[in-house]
Protein backbone atom coordinates (compact mmCIF):
# COMPACT_ATOMS: atom_id res chain seq x y z
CA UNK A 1 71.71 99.02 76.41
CA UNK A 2 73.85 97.89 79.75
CA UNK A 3 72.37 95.41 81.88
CA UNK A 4 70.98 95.93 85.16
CA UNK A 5 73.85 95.07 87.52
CA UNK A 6 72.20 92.04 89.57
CA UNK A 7 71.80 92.73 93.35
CA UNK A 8 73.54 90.60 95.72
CA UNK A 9 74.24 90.57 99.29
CA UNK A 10 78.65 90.78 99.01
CA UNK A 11 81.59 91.57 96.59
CA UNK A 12 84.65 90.51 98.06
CA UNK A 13 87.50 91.44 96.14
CA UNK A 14 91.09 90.05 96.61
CA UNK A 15 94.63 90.56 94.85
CA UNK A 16 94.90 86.78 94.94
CA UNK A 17 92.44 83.90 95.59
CA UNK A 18 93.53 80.35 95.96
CA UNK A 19 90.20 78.58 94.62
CA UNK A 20 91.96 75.06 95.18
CA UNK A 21 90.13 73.11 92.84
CA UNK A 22 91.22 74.33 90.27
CA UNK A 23 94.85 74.28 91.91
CA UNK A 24 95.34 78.16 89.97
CA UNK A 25 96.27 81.30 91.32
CA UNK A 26 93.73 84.22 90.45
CA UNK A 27 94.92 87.87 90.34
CA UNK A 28 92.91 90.81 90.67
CA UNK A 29 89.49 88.40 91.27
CA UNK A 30 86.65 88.95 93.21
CA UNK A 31 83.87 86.23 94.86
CA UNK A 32 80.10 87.37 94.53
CA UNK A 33 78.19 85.98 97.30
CA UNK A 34 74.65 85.65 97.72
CA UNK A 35 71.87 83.97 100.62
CA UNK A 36 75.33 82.61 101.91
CA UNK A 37 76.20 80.84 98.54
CA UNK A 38 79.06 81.83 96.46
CA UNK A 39 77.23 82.86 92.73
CA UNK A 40 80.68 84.09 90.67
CA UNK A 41 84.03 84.38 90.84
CA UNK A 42 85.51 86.56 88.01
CA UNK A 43 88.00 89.68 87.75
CA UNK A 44 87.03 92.40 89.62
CA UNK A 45 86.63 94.95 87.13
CA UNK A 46 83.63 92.49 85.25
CA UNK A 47 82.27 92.10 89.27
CA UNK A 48 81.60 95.41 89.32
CA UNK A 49 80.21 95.98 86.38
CA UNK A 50 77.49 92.99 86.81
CA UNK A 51 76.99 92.86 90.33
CA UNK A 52 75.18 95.50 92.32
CA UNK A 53 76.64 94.66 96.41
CA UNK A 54 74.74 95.53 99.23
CA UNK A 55 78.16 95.45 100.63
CA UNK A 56 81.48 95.29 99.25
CA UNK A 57 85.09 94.36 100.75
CA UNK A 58 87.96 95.22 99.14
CA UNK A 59 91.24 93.06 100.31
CA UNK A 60 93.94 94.71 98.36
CA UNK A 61 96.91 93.28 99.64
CA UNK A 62 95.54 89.65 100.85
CA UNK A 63 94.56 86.13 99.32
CA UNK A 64 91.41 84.71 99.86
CA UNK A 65 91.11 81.05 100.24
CA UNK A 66 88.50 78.10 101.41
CA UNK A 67 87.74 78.19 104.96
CA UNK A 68 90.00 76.12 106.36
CA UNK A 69 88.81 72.24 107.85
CA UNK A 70 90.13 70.79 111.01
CA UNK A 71 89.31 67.25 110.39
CA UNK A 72 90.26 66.13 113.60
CA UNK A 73 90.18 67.72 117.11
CA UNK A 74 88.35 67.71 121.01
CA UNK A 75 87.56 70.90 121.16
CA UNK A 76 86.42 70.74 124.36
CA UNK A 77 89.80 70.00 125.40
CA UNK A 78 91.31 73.27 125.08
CA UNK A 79 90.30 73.85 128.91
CA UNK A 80 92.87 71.03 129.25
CA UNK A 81 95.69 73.42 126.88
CA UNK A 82 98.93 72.39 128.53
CA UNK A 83 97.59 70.38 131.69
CA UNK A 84 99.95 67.66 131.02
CA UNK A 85 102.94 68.21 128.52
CA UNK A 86 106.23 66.71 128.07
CA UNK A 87 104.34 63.06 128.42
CA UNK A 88 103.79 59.87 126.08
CA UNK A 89 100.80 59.32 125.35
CA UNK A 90 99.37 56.25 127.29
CA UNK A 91 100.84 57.95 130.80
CA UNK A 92 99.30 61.20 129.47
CA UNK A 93 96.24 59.99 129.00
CA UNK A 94 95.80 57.51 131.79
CA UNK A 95 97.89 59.36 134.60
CA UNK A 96 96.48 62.90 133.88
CA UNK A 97 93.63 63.26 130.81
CA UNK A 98 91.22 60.45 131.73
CA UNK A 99 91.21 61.36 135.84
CA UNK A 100 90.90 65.28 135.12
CA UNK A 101 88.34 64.24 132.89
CA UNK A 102 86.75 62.20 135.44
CA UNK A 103 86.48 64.56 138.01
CA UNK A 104 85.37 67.44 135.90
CA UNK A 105 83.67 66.64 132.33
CA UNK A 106 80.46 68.10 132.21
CA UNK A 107 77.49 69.59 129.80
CA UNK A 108 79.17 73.09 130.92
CA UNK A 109 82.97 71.79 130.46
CA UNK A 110 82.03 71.07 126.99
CA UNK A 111 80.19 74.05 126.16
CA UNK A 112 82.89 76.40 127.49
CA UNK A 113 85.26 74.35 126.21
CA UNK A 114 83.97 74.17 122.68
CA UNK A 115 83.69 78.04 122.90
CA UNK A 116 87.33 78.88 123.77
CA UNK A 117 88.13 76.40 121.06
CA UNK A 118 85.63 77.79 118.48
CA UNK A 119 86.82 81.23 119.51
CA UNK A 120 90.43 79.88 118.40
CA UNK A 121 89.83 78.15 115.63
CA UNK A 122 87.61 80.63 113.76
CA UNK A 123 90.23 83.75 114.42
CA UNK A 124 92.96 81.18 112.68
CA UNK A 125 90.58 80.20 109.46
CA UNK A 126 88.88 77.41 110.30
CA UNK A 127 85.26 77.47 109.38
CA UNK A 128 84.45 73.89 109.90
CA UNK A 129 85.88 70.96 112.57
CA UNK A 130 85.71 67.80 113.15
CA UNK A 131 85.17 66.68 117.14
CA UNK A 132 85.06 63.96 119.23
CA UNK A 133 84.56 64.25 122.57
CA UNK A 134 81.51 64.07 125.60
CA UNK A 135 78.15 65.71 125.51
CA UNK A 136 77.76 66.28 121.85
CA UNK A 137 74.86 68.76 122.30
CA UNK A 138 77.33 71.25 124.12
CA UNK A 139 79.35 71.24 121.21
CA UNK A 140 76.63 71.58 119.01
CA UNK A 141 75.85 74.80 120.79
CA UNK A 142 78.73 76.17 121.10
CA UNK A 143 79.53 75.72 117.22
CA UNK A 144 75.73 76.98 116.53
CA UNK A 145 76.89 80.38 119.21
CA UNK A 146 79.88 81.06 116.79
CA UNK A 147 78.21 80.09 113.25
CA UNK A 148 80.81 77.47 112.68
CA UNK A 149 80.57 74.73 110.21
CA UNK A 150 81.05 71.59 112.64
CA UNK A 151 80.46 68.06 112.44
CA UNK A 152 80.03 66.47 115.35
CA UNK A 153 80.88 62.88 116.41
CA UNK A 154 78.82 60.07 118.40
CA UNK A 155 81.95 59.44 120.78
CA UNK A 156 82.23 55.79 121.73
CA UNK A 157 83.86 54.00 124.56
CA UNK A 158 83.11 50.77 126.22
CA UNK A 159 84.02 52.10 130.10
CA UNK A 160 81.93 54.37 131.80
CA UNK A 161 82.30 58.38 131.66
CA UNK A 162 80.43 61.25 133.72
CA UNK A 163 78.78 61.30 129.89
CA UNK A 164 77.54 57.61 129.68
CA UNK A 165 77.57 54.00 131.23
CA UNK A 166 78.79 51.67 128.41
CA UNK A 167 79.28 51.75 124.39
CA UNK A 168 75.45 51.34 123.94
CA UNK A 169 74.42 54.09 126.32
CA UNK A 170 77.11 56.66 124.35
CA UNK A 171 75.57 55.65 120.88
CA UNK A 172 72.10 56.00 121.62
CA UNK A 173 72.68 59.63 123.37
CA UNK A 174 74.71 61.18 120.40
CA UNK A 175 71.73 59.59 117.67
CA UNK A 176 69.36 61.55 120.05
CA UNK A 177 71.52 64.71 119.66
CA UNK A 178 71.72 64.06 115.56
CA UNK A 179 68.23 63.66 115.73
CA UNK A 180 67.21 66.69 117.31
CA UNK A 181 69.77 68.37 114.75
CA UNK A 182 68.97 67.23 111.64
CA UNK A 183 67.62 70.52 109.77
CA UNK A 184 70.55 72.59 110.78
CA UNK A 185 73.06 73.32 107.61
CA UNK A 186 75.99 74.14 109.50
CA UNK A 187 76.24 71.08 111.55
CA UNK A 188 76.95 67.30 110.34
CA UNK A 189 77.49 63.94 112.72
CA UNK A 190 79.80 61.27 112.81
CA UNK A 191 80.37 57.87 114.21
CA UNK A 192 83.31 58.44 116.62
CA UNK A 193 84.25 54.90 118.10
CA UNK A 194 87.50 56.18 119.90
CA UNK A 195 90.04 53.45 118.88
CA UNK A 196 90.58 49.96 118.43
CA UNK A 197 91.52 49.58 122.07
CA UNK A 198 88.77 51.33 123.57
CA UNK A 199 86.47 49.66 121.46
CA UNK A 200 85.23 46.15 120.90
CA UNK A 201 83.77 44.07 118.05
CA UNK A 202 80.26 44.12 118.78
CA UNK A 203 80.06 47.83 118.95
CA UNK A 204 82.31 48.59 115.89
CA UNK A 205 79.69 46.22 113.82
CA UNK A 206 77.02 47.99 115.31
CA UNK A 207 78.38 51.37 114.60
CA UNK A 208 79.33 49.95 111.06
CA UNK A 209 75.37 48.71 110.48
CA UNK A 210 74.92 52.61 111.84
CA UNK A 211 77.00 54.11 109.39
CA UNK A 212 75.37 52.17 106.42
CA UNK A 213 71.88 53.08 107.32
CA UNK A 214 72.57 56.19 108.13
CA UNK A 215 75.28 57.27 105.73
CA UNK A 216 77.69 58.76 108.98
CA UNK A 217 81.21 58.58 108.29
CA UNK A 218 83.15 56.60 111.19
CA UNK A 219 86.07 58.85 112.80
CA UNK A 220 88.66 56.78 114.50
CA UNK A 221 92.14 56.78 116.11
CA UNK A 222 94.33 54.19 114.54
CA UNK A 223 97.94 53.18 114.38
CA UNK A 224 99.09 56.33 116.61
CA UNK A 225 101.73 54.14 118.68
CA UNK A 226 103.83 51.64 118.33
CA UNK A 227 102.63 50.45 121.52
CA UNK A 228 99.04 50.30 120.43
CA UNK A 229 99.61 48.12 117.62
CA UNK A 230 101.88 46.04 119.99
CA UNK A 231 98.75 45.68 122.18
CA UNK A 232 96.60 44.74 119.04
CA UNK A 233 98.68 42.14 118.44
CA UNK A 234 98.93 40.30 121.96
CA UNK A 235 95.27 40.86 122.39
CA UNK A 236 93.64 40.25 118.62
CA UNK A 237 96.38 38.35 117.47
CA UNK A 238 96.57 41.17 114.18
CA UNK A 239 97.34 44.76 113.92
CA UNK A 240 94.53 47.45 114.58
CA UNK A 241 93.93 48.29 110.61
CA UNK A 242 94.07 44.54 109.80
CA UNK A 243 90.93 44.27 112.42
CA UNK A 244 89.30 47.03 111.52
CA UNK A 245 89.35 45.54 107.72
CA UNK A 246 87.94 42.37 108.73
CA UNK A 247 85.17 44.13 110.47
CA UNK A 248 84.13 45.79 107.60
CA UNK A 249 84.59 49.70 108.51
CA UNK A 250 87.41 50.58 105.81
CA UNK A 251 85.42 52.10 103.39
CA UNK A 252 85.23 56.27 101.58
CA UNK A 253 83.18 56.84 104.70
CA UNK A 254 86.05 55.61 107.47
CA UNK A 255 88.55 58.35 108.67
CA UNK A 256 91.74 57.32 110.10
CA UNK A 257 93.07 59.48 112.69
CA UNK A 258 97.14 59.44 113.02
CA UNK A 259 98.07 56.52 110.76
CA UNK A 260 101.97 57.02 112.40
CA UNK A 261 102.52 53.51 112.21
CA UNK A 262 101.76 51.96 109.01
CA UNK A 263 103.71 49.97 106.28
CA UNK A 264 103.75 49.82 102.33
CA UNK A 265 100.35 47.00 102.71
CA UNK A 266 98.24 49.06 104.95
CA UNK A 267 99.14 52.13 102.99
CA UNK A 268 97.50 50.26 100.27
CA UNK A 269 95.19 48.85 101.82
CA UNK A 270 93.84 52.38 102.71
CA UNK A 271 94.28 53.69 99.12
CA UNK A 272 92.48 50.83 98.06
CA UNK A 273 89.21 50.82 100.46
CA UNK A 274 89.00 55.11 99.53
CA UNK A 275 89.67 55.52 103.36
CA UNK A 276 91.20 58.50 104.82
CA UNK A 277 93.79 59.46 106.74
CA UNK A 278 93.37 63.03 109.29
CA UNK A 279 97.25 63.68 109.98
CA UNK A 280 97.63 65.81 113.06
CA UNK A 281 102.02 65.97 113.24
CA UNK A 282 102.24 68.18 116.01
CA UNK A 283 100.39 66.13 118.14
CA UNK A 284 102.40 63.54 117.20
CA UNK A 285 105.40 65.20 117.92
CA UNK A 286 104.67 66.23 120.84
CA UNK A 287 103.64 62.96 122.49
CA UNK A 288 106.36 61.59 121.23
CA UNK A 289 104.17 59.09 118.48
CA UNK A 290 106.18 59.58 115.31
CA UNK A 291 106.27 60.62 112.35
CA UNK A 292 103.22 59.84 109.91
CA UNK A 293 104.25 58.59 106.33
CA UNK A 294 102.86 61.17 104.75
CA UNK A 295 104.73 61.47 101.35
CA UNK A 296 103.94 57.34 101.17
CA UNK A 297 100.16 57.75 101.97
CA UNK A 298 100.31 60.28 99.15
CA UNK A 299 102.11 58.36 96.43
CA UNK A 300 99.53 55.35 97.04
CA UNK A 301 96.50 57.93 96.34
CA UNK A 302 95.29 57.95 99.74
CA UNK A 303 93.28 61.30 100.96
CA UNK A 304 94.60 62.96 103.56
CA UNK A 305 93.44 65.69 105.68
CA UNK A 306 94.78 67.54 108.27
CA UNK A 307 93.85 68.21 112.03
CA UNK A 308 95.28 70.02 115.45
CA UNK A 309 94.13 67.18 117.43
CA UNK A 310 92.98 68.71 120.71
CA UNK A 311 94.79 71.57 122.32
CA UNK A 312 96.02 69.16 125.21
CA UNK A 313 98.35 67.28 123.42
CA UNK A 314 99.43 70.23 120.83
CA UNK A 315 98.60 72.64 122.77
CA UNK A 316 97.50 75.20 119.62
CA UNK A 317 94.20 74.69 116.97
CA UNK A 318 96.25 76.06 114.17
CA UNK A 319 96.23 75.04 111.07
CA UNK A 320 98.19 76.77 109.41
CA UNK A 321 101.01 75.42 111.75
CA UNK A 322 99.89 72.18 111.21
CA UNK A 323 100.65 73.18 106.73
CA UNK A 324 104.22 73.96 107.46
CA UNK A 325 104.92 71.39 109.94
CA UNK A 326 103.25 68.76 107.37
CA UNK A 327 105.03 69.56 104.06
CA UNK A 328 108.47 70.04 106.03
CA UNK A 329 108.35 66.69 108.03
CA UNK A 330 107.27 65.16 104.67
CA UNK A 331 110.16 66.72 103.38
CA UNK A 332 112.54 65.92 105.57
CA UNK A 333 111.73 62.05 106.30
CA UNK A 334 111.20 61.43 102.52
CA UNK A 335 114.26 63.09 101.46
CA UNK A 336 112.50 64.55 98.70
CA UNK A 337 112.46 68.93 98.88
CA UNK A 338 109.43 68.07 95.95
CA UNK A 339 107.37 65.85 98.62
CA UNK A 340 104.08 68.27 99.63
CA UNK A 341 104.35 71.43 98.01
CA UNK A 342 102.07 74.25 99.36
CA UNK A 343 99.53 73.99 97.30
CA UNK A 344 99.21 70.69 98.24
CA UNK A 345 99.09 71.75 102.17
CA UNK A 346 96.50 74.01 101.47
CA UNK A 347 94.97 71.17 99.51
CA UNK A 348 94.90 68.97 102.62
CA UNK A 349 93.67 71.80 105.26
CA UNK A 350 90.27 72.36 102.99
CA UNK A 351 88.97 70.35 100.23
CA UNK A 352 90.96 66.98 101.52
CA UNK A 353 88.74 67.91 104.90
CA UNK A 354 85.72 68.42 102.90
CA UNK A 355 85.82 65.33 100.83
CA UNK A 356 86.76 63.14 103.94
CA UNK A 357 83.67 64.35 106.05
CA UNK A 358 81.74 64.10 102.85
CA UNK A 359 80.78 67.51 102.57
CA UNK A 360 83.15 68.55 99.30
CA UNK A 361 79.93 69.59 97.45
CA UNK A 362 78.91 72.16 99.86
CA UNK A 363 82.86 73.86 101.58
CA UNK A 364 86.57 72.86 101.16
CA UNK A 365 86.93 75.26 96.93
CA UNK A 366 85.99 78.26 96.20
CA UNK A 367 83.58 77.63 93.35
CA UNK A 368 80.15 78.67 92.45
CA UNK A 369 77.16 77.07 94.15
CA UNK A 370 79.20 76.01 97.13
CA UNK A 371 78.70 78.30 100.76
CA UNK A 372 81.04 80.92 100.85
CA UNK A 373 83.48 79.81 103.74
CA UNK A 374 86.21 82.19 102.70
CA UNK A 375 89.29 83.09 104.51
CA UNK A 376 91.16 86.52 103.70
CA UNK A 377 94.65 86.39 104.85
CA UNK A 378 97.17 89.47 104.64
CA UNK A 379 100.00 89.47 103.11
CA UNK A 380 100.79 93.13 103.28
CA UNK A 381 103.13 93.39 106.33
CA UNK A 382 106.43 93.69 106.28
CA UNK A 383 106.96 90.39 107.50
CA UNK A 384 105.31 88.66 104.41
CA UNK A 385 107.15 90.76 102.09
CA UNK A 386 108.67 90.14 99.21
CA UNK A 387 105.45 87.56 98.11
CA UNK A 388 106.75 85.81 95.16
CA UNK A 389 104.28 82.73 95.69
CA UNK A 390 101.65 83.68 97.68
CA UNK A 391 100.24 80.07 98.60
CA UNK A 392 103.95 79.18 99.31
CA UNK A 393 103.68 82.38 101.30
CA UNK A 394 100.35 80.82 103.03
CA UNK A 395 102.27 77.97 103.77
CA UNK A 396 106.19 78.70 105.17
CA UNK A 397 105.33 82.57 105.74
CA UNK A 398 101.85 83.65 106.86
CA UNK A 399 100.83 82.36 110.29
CA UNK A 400 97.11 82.83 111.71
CA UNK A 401 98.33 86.34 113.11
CA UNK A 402 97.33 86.89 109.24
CA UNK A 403 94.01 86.23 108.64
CA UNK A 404 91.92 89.58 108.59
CA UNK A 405 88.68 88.38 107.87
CA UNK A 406 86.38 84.88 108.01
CA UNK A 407 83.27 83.88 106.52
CA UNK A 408 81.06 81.05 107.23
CA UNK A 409 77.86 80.43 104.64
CA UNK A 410 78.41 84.10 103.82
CA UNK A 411 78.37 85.67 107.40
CA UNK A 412 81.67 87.67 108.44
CA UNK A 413 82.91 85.89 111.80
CA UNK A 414 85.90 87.56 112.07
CA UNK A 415 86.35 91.44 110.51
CA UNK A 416 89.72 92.91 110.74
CA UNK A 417 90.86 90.22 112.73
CA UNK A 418 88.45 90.68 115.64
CA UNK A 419 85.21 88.19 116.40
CA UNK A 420 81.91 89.24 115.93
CA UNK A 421 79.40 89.03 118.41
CA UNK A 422 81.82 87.56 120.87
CA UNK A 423 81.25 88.31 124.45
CA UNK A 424 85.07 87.90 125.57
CA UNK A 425 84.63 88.96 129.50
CA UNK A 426 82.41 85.73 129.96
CA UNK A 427 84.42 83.07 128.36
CA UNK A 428 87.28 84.72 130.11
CA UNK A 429 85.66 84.63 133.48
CA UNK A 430 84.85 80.88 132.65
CA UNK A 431 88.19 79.75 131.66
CA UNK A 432 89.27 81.58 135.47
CA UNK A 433 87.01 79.13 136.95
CA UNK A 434 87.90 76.21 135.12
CA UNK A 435 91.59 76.56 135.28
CA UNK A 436 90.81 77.05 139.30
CA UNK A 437 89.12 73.53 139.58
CA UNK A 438 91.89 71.99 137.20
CA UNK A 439 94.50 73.43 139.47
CA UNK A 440 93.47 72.62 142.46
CA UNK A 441 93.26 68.81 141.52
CA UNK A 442 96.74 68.34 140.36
């Protein structure tokens, strides 16, 4: 006799899925999700057959892929989305970022902030991000509001902010904020010492003696200027990387933001610590940094993830941007058309991400026993047509105007390319306001 079909809670069935790890292409597949956990993934016809759906979707013309991981951005910045362009990056920041900051950072900055960024992210595919910036618990609730996979980081400074007085005072208020977080799924921490030249010795041992007893991964701007490393140098006597190795914090558990400027040794070096690197290139571009040696971090083994950085200084949270622009700059400064394929960009915006915020076993593949952060991206219009490759496709075709539909831990966030649950005259009204008090200061 047949078997009872087993009840779950959703079929989603795809013409493609990318599961990533395995780097494959499946046709004509479905995912079986249940209690927010992917169960199955087989051909749809056998999905049927065993599984009984309280709901079913069917995607004919799309692939469905990981939820995509934005290992490195200030959300809260987005409030800041083109405040300052057309700037390098120390005037940028210490001419226009820092003093608007200043004047207007704030619990409700960062909440609103977070919101307009979550609202971004998640319509683009990203289930799960990677911040730094003030007043962690504001971005905590905003990522809780949208059911976004976040992990959150202890931002450290040694000069005063409208957050906190000195390096201690910022450490000791994010730990609070992990603390009273600890039992939510969706939401990890991070040790977020800003950079090397916001940051001294003493506090990047303390954070390291953190990050050991508390297993945090440390998240931390390095090498993004040529300047900065000049300044390393005058000041420390070595480059950044080379301090940050004698301190101890290379390590799996250190992630290197930018990496722009870094030769053959410290490529190495990072390969050989199991550091990673979260590139972000249109930041980079766009404040004029460089280029990152991508196609040399690669060849040494190193893991690297990609980010948007913060809307500021980009000014979009796109990741799929951020695919292209990576495998053609790799291209293109290598001199190798081989360098970064897609699959490998797709590779680097999800289980890269994953496996650098240490969180591979539970998002970042589409596999069984992992939470079903799923991203359903069209490929029907006549603008993605002919589809020879489809994760080529994801990569040099599709933009986020293509994803249709996003799940986090099993919950649809985004159906038919519209939010759930979103309330969009508020955070309009509160980006008004904002961009009034921004205004008015410039």
């Amino acid at each position: 006799m047949p078997s009872t079909p087993v009840a779950i809670d959703l079929l989603i069935e795809a013409r493609w899925i990318a599961p990533v790890d395995p780097d494959t292409l499946l046709c004509n597949h479905a995912v079986a999700v249940h209690h927010g956990r992917i169960v199955d993934v087989l051909p749809t016809a056998q999905a049927r057959a065993r599984y009984h759906a309280e709901r079913r979707v069917s995607l004919e013309e799309h692939i469905l892929i990981p939820g995509l991981i934005n290992l490195h951005a200030h959300a809260a910045m987005t409030l800041m989305r083109g405040l300052a362009d057309d700037l390098p990056l120390m005037d940028w920041l210490q001419k226009h970022i820092w003093p608007a900051e200043g004047a207007h950072v704030s619990p409700q900055f960062v909440l609103d902030g977070t919101r307009l960024a979550c609202a971004e992210m998640l319509r683009g595919g990203i289930t799960c991000f990677n911040d730094m910036y003030f007043f962690p618990e504001a971005a905590a609730s905003a990522a809780r509001e949208f059911g976004m996979r976040a992990t959150i980081g202890i931002t450290t400074l040694e000069f005063p902010t409208p957050y906190a007085s000195d390096a201690d005072d910022y450490i000791d208020k994010g730990l609070a904020v992990r603390e009273a977080h600890l039992d939510d799924p969706l939401l990890h921490f991070c040790l977020a010492p800003h950079a090397p030249y916001t940051v001294g010795d003493a506090t990047f041992e303390r954070l390291l003696t953190l990050s050991e007893q508390l297993n945090l991964p440390i998240h931390c701007h390095i090498h993004e200027t040529r300047q900065e490393i000049e300044d390393g140098l005058r000041d420390h006597g070595i480059r950044p990387l080379e301090r940050l190795r004698r301190l101890g914090l290379l390590g799996p558990g250190f992630i290197g933001v930018h990496g722009v400027h870094l030769d053959d040794d410290e490529m190495e070096l990072l390969a050989r610590s199991g550091s990673h690197v979260a590139h972000c290139p249109t930041s980079n571009l766009k404040l004029a940094s460089g280029i990152a040696p991508v196609a040399g971090l690669l060849s040494h083994g190193v893991n690297v993830g990609l980010g948007t950085d913060g809307a500021a200084s980009n000014n979009r949270l796109d990741l799929f941007g951020e695919m292209r622009l990576a495998s053609l700059l790799a291209k293109g400064s290598s001199g190798d058309a081989a360098v970064l394929p897609a699959s490998q960009a797709l590779r680097m915006a999800t289980l890269n991400g994953a496996r650098a915020l240490g969180i591979a076993d539970e998002t970042g593949s589409i596999a069984p026993g992992k939470a079903a952060d799923l991203c359903a991206v069209d490929l029907g219009g006549l603008d993605n047509r002919p589809c020879y490759d489809p994760v080529s496709h994801l990569v040099h075709v599709a933009g986020r105007e293509s994803v249709s539909h996003v799940w986090v831990a099993g919950k649809c966030c985004v159906e038919d390319k519209k939010l759930a649950g979103f309330d969009r005259n508020y955070l309009e009204s509160a980006i008004a306001l904002w961009q009034n008090k921004l205004e008015v200061r410039r």
